[in-house]
N, C-alpha and C. Protein backbone atom coordinates (compact mmCIF):
# COMPACT_ATOMS: atom_id res chain seq x y z
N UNK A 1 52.84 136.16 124.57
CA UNK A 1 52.98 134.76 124.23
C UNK A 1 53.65 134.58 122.88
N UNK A 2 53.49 135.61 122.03
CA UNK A 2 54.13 134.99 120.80
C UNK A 2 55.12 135.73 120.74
N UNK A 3 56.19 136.48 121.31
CA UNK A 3 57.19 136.60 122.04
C UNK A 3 58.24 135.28 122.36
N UNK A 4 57.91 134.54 123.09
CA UNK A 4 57.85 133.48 123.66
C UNK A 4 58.27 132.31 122.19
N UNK A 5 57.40 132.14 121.58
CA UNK A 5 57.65 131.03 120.58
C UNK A 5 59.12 131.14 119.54
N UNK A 6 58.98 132.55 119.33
CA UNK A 6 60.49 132.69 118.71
C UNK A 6 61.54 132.44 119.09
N UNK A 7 61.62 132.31 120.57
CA UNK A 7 62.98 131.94 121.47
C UNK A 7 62.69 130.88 121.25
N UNK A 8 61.32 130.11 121.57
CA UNK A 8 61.83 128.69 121.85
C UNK A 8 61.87 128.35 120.56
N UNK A 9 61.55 128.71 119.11
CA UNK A 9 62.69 128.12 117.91
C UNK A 9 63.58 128.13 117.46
N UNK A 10 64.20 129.50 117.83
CA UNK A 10 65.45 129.82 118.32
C UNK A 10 66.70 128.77 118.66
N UNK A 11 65.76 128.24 120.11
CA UNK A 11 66.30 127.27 120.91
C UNK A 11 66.84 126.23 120.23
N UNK A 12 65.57 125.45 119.95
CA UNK A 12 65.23 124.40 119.13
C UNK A 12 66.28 124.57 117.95
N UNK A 13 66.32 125.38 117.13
CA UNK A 13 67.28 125.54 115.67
C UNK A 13 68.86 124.94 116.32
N UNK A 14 68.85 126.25 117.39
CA UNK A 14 70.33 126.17 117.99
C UNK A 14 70.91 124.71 118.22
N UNK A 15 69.71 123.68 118.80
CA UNK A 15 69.78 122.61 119.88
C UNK A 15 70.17 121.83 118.44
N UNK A 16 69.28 121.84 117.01
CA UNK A 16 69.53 120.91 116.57
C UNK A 16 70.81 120.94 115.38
N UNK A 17 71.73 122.16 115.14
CA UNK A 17 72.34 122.60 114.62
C UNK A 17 73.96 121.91 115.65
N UNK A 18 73.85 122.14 116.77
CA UNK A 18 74.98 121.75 117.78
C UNK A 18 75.00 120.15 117.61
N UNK A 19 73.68 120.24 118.04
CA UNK A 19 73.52 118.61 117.56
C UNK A 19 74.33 117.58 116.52
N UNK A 20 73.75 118.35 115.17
CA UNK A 20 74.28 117.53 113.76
C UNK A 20 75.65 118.08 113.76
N UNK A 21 76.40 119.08 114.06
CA UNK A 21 77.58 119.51 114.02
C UNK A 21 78.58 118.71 114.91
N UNK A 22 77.90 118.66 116.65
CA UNK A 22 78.80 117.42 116.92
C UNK A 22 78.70 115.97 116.76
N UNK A 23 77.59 115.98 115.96
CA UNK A 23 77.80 114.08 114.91
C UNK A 23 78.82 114.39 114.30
N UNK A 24 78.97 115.32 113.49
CA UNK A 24 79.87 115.42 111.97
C UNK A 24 81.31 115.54 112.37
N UNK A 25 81.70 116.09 113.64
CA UNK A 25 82.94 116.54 113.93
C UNK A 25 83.72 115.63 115.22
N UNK A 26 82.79 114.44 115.19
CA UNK A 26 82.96 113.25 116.14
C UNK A 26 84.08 112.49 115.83
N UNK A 27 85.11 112.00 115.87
CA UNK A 27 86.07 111.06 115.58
C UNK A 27 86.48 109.80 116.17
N UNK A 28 86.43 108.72 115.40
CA UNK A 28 86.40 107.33 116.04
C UNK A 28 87.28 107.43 117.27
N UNK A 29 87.28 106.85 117.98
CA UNK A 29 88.17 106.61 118.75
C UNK A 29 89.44 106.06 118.62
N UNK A 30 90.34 106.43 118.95
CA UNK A 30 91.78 105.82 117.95
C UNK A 30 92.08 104.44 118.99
N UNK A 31 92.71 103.03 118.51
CA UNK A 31 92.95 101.93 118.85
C UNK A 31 93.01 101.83 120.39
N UNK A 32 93.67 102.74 120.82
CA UNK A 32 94.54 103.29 121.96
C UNK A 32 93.25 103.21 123.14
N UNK A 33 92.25 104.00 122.69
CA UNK A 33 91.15 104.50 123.20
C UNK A 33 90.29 103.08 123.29
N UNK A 34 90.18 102.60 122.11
CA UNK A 34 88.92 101.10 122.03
C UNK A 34 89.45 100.29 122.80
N UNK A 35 90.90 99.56 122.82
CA UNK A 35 91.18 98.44 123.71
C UNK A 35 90.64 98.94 125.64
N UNK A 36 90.85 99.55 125.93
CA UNK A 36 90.18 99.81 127.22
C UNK A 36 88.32 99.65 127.84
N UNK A 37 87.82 100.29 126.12
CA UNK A 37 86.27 99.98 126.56
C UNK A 37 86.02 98.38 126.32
N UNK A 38 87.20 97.47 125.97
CA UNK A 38 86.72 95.86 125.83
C UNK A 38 87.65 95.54 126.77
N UNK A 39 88.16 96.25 127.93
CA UNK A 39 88.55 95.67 129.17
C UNK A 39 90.04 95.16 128.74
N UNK A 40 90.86 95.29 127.62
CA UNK A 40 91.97 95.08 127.75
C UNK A 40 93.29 96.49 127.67
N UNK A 41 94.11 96.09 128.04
CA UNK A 41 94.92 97.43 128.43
C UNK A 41 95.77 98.05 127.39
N UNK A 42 95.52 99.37 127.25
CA UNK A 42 96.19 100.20 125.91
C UNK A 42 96.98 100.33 125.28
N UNK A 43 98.10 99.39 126.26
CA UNK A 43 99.85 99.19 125.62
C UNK A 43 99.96 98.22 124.94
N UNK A 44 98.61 97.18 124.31
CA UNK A 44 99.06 95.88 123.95
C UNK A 44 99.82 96.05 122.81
N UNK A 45 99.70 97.17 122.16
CA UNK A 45 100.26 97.35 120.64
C UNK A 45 100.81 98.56 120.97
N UNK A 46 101.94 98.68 120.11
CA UNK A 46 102.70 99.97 119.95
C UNK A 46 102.06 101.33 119.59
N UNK A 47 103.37 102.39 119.43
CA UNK A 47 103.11 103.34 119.34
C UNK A 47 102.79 103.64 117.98
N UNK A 48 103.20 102.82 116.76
CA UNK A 48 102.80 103.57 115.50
C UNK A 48 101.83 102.56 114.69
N UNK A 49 101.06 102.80 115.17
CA UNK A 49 100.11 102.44 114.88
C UNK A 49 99.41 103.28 113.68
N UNK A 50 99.11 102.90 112.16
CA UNK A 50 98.65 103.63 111.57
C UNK A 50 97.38 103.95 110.90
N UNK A 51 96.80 102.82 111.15
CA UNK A 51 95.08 102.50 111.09
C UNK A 51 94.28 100.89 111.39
N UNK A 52 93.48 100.88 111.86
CA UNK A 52 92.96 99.95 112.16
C UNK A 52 91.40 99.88 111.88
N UNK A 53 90.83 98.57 111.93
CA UNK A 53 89.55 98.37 111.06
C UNK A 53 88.47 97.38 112.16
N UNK A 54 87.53 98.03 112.25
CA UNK A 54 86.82 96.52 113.55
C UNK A 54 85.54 96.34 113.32
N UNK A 55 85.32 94.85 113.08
CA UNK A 55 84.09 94.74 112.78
C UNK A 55 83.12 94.46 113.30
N UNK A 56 81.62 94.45 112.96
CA UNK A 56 80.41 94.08 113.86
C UNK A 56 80.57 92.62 114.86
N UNK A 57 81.59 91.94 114.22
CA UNK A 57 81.45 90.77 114.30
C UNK A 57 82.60 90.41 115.37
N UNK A 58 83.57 91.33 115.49
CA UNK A 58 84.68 91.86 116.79
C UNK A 58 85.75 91.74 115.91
N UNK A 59 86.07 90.90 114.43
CA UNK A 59 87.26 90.89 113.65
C UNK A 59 87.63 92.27 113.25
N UNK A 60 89.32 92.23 113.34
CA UNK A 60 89.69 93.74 113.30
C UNK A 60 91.29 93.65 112.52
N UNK A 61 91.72 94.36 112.14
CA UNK A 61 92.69 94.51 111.60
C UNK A 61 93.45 95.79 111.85
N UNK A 62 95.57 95.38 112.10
CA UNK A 62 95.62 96.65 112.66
C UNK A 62 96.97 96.92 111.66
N UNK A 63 96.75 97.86 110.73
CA UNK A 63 98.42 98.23 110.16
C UNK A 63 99.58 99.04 110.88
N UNK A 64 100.69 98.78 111.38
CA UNK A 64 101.34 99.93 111.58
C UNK A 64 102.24 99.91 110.73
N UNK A 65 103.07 101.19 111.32
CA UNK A 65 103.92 102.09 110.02
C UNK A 65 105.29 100.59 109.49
N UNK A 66 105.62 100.11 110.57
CA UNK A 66 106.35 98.94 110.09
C UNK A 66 106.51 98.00 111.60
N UNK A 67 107.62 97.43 110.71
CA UNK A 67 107.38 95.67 111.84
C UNK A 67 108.17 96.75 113.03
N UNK A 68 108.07 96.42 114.49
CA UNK A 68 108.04 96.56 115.69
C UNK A 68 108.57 95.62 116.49
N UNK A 69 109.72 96.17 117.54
CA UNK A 69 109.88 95.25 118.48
C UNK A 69 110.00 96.12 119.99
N UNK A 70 109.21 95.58 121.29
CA UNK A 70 109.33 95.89 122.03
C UNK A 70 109.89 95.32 123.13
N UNK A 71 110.27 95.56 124.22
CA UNK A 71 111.26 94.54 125.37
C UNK A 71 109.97 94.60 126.21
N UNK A 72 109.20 93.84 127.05
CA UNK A 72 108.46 93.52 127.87
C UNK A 72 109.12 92.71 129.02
N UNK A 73 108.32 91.57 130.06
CA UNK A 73 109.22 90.60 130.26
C UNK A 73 109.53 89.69 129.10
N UNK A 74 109.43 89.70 128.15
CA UNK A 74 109.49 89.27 126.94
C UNK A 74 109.60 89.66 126.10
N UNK A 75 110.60 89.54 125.10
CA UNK A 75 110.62 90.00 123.58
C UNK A 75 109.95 89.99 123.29
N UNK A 76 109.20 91.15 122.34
CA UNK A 76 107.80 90.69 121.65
C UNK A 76 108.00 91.87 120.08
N UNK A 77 107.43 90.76 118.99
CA UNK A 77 107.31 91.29 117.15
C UNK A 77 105.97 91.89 117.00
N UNK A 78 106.52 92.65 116.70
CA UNK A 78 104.96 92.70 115.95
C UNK A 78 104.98 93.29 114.18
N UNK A 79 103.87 92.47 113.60
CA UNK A 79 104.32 91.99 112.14
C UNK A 79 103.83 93.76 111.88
N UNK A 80 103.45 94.18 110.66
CA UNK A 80 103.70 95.24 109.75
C UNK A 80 101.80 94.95 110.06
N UNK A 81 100.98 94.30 110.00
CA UNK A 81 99.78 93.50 109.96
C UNK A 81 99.13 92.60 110.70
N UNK A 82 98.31 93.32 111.66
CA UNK A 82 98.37 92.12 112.69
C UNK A 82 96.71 92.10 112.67
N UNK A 83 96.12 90.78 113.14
CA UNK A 83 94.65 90.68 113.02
C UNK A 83 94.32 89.63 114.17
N UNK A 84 92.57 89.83 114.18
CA UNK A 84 92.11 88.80 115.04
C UNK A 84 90.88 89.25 115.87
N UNK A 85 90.44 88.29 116.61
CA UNK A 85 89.06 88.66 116.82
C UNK A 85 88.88 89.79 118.55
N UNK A 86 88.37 90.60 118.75
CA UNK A 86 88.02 91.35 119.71
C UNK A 86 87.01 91.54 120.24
N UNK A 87 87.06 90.52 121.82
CA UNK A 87 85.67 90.26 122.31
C UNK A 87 85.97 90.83 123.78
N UNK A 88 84.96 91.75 124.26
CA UNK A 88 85.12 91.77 125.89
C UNK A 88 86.25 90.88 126.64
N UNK A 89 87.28 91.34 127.19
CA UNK A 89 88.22 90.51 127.92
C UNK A 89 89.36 89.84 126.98
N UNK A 90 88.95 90.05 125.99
CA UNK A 90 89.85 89.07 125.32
C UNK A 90 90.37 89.52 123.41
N UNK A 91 90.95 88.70 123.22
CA UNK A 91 91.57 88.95 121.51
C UNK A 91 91.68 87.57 121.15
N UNK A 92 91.60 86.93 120.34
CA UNK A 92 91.52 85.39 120.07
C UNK A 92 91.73 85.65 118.42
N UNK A 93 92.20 84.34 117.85
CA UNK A 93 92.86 84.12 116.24
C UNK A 93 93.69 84.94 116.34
N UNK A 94 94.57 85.33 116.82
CA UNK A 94 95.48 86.84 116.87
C UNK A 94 96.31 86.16 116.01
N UNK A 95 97.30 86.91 114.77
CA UNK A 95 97.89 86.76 113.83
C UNK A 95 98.88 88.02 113.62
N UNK A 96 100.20 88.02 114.14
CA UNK A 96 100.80 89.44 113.80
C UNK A 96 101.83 89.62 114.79
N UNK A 97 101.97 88.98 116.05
CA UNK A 97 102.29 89.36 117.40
C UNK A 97 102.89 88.02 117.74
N UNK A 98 104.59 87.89 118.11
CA UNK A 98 104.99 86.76 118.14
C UNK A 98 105.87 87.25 119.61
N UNK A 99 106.37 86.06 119.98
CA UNK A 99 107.34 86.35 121.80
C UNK A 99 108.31 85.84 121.29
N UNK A 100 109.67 86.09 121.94
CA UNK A 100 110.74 84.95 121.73
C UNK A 100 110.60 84.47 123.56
N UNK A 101 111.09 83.05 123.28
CA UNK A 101 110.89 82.26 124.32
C UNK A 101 112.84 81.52 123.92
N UNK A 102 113.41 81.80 124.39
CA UNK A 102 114.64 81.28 124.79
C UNK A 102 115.33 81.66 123.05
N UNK A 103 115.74 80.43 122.30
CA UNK A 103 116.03 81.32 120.89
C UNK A 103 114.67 81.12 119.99
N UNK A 104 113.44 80.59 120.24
CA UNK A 104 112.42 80.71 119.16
C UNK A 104 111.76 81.89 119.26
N UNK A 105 110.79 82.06 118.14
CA UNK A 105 110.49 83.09 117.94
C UNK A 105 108.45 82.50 117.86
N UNK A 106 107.59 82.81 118.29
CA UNK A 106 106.64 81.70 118.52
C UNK A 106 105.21 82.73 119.02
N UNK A 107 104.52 82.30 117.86
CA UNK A 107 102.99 82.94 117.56
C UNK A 107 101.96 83.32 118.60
N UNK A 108 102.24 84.86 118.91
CA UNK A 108 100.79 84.59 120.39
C UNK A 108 99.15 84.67 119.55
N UNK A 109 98.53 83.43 120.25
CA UNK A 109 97.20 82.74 119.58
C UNK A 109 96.53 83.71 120.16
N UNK A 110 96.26 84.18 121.42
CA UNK A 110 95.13 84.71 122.01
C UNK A 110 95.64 85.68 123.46
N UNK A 111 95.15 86.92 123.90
CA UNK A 111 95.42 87.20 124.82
C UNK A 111 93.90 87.59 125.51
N UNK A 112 94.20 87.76 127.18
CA UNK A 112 92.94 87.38 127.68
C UNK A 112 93.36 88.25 129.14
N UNK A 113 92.36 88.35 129.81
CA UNK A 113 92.22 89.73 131.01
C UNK A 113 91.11 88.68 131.86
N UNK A 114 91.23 88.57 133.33
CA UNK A 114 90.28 88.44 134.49
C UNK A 114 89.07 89.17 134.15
N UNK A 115 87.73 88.79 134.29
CA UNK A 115 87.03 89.47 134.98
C UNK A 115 86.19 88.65 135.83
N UNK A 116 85.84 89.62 136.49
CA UNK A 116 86.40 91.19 136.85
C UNK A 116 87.86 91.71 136.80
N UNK A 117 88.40 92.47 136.13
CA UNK A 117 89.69 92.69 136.14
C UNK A 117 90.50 92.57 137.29
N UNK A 118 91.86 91.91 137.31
CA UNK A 118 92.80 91.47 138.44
C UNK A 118 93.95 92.47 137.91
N UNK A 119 95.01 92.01 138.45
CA UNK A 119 96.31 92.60 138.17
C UNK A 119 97.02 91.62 136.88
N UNK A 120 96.74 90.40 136.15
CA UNK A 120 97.00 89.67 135.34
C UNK A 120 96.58 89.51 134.25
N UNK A 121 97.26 89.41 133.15
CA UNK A 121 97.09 89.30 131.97
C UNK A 121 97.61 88.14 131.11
N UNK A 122 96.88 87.27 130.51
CA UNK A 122 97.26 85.80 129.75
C UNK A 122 97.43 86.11 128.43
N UNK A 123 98.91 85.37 128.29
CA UNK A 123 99.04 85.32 126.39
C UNK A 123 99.13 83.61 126.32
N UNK A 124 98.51 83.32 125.54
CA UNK A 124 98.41 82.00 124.34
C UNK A 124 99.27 81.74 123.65
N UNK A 125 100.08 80.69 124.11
CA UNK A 125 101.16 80.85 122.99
C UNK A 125 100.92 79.39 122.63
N UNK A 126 100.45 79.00 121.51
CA UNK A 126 100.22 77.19 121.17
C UNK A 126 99.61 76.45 122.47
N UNK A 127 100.05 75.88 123.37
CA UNK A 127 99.89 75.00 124.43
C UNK A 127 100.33 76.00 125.49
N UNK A 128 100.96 76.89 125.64
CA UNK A 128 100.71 77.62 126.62
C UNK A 128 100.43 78.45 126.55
N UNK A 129 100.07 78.52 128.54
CA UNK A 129 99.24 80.18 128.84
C UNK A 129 100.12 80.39 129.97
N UNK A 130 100.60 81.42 129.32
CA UNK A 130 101.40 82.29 130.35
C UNK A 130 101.09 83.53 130.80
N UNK A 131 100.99 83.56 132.38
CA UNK A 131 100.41 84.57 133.30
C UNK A 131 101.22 85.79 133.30
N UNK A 132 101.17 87.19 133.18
CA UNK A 132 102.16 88.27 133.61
C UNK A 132 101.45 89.65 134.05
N UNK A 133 102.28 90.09 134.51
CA UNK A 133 101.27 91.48 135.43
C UNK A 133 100.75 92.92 134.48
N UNK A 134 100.18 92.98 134.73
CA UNK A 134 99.56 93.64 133.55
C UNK A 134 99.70 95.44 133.34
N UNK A 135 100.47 95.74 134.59
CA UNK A 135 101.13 97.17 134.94
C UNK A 135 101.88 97.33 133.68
N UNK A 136 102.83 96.22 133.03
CA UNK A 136 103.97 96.75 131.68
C UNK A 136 102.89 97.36 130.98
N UNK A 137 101.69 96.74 130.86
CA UNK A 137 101.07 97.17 129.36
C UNK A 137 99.60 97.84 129.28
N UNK A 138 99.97 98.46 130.41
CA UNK A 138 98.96 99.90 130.52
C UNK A 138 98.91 101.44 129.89
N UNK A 139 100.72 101.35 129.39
CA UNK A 139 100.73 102.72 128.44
C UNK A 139 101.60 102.25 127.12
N UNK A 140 101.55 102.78 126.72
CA UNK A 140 101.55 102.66 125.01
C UNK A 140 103.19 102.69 125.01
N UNK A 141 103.96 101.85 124.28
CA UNK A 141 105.23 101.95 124.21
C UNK A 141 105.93 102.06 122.92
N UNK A 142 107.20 102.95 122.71
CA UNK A 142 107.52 103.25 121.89
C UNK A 142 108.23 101.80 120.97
N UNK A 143 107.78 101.63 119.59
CA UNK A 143 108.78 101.01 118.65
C UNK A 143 110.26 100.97 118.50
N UNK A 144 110.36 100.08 118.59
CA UNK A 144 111.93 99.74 118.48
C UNK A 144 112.18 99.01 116.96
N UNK A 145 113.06 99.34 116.12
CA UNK A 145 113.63 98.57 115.04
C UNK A 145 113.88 97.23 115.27
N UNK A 146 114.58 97.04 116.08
CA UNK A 146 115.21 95.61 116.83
C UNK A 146 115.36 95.69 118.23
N UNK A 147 115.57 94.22 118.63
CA UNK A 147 115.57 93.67 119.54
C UNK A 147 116.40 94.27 120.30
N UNK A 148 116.85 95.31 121.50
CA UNK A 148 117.79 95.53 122.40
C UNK A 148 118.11 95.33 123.58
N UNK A 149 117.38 94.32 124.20
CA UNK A 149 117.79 93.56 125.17
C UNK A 149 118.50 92.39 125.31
N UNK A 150 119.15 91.71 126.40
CA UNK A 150 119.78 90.45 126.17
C UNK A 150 120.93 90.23 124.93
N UNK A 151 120.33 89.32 124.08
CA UNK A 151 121.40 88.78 123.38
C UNK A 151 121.21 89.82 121.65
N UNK A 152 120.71 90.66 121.91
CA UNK A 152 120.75 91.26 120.33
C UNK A 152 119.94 90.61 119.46
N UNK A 153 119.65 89.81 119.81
CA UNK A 153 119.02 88.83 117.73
C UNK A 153 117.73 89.75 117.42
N UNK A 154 117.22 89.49 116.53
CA UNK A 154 116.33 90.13 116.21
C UNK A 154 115.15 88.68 115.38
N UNK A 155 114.19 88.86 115.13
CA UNK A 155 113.06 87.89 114.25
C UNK A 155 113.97 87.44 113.06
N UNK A 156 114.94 88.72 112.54
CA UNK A 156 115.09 87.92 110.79
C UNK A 156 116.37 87.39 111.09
N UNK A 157 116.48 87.01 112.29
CA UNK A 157 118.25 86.33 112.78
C UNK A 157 118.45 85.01 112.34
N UNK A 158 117.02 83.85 112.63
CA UNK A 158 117.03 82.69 112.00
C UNK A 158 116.70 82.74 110.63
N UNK A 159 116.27 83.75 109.66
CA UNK A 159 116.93 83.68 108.37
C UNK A 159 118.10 83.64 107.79
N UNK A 160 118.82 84.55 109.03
CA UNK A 160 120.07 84.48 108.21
C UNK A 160 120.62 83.32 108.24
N UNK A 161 120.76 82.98 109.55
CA UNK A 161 121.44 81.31 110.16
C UNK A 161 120.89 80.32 109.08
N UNK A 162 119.62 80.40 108.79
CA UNK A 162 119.25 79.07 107.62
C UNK A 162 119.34 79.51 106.44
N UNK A 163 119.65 80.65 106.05
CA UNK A 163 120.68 80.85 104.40
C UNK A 163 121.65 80.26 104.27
N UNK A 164 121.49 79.23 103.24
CA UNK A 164 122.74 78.74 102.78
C UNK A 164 123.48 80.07 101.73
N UNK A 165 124.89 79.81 101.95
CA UNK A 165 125.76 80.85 101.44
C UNK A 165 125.48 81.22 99.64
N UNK A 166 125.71 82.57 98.86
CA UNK A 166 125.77 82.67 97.64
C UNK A 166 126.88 81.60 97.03
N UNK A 167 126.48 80.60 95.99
CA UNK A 167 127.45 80.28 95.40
C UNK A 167 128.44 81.17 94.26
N UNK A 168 129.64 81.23 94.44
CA UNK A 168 130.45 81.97 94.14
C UNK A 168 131.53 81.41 93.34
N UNK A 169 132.11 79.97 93.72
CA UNK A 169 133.23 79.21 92.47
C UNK A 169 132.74 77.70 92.44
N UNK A 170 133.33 77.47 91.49
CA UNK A 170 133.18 75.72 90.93
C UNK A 170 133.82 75.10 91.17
N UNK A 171 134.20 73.45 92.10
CA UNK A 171 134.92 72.61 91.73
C UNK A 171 134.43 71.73 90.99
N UNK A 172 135.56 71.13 90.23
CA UNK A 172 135.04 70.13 89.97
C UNK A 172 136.21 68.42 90.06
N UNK A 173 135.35 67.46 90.74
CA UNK A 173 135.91 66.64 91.57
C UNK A 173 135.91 65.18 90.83
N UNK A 174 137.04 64.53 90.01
CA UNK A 174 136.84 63.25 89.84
C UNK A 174 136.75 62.48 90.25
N UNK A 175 135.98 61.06 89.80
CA UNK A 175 135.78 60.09 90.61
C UNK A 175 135.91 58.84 89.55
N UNK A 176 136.95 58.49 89.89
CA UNK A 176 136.63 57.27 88.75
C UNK A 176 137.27 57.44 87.61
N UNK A 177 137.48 57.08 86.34
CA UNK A 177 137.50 57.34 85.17
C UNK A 177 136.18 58.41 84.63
N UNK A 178 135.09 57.79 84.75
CA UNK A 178 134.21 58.38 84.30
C UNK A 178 133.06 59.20 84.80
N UNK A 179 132.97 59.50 86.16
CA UNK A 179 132.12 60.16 86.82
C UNK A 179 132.79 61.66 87.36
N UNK A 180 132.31 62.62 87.16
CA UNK A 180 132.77 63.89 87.37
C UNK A 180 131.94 64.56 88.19
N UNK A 181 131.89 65.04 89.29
CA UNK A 181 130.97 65.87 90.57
C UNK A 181 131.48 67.43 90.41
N UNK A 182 130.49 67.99 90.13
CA UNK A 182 130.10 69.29 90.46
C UNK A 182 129.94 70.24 91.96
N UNK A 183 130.66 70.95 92.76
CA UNK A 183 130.12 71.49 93.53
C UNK A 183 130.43 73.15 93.16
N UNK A 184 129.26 73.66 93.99
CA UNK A 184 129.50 74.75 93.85
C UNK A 184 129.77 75.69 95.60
N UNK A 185 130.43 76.94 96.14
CA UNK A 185 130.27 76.76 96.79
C UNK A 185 130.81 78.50 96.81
């Protein structure tokens, strides 16, 4: 019998040594991995993804390596910083993740999943909800710099268009005897 007791502390040592070793050597689950156990599908965000933060409360925050564009049935941005809340089925306050819809460029509020899960997936865009199949965004897709579908533009395209030009020479334009106008141009 006392034979016997040394194995089973043995055991016991072994059991609780494996134990605390695979706590310590456990690793969060990377983004990729979490969107699936809250029922939404793994491609919603790109591939470079470089850390992300989620709280008790479902608010989460996601950095990647830089701004992102992917071709879906839709153009879609994604900012350098994207945030918002993560609840079973759904993402809501979303902040980071914009569509182009003809030439705008326009904020998705919330995205959202059936359940029981269907083949469809809803994005929020202000006043609308638009339905699409949810097969595009089941695997993780690579970053694109810019926009390469369709017409080329890219997000910082309506910056440029609403830059007014560097001023570069002076006229100057009389009017009158005594009034003199300045332009620059």
């Amino acid at each position: 019998m006392s034979t016997q007791k040394p194995h089973l502390l043995h055991l016991l040592i072994f059991i609780i040594i494996t134990l605390t070793t695979t706590s310590i050597s456990t690793n969060p689950p990377t983004v990729y991995e979490l969107l699936p156990k809250f029922g939404l599908p793994s491609g919603l965000l790109p591939n470079n993804v470089k850390s992300y933060s989620l709280s008790e409360d479902g608010s989460f925050e996601v950095e990647l390596d830089k701004t992102c564009y992917i071709d879906f049935d839709y153009k879609v941005y994604y900012d350098k910083k994207i945030t918002g809340t993560l609840k079973y089925g759904s993402i809501s306050n979303l902040d980071g993740i914009q569509v182009k819809r003809f030439f705008l460029w326009l904020g998705v509020d919330e995205i959202s999943v059936d359940l029981p899960p269907s083949d469809n997936i809803y994005f929020q865009v202000g006043l609308i909800n638009k339905k699409l199949d949810v097969d595009q965004f089941e695997t993780v897709h690579a970053c694109g710099d810019k926009v390469t579908k369709g017409d080329g533009s890219d997000y910082q395209s309506w910056k440029r268009v609403l830059k007014l030009p560097t001023p570069v020479e002076e006229i100057e334009i009389h009017i009158g005897l005594a009034t003199t106008i300045n332009f620059k141009y």
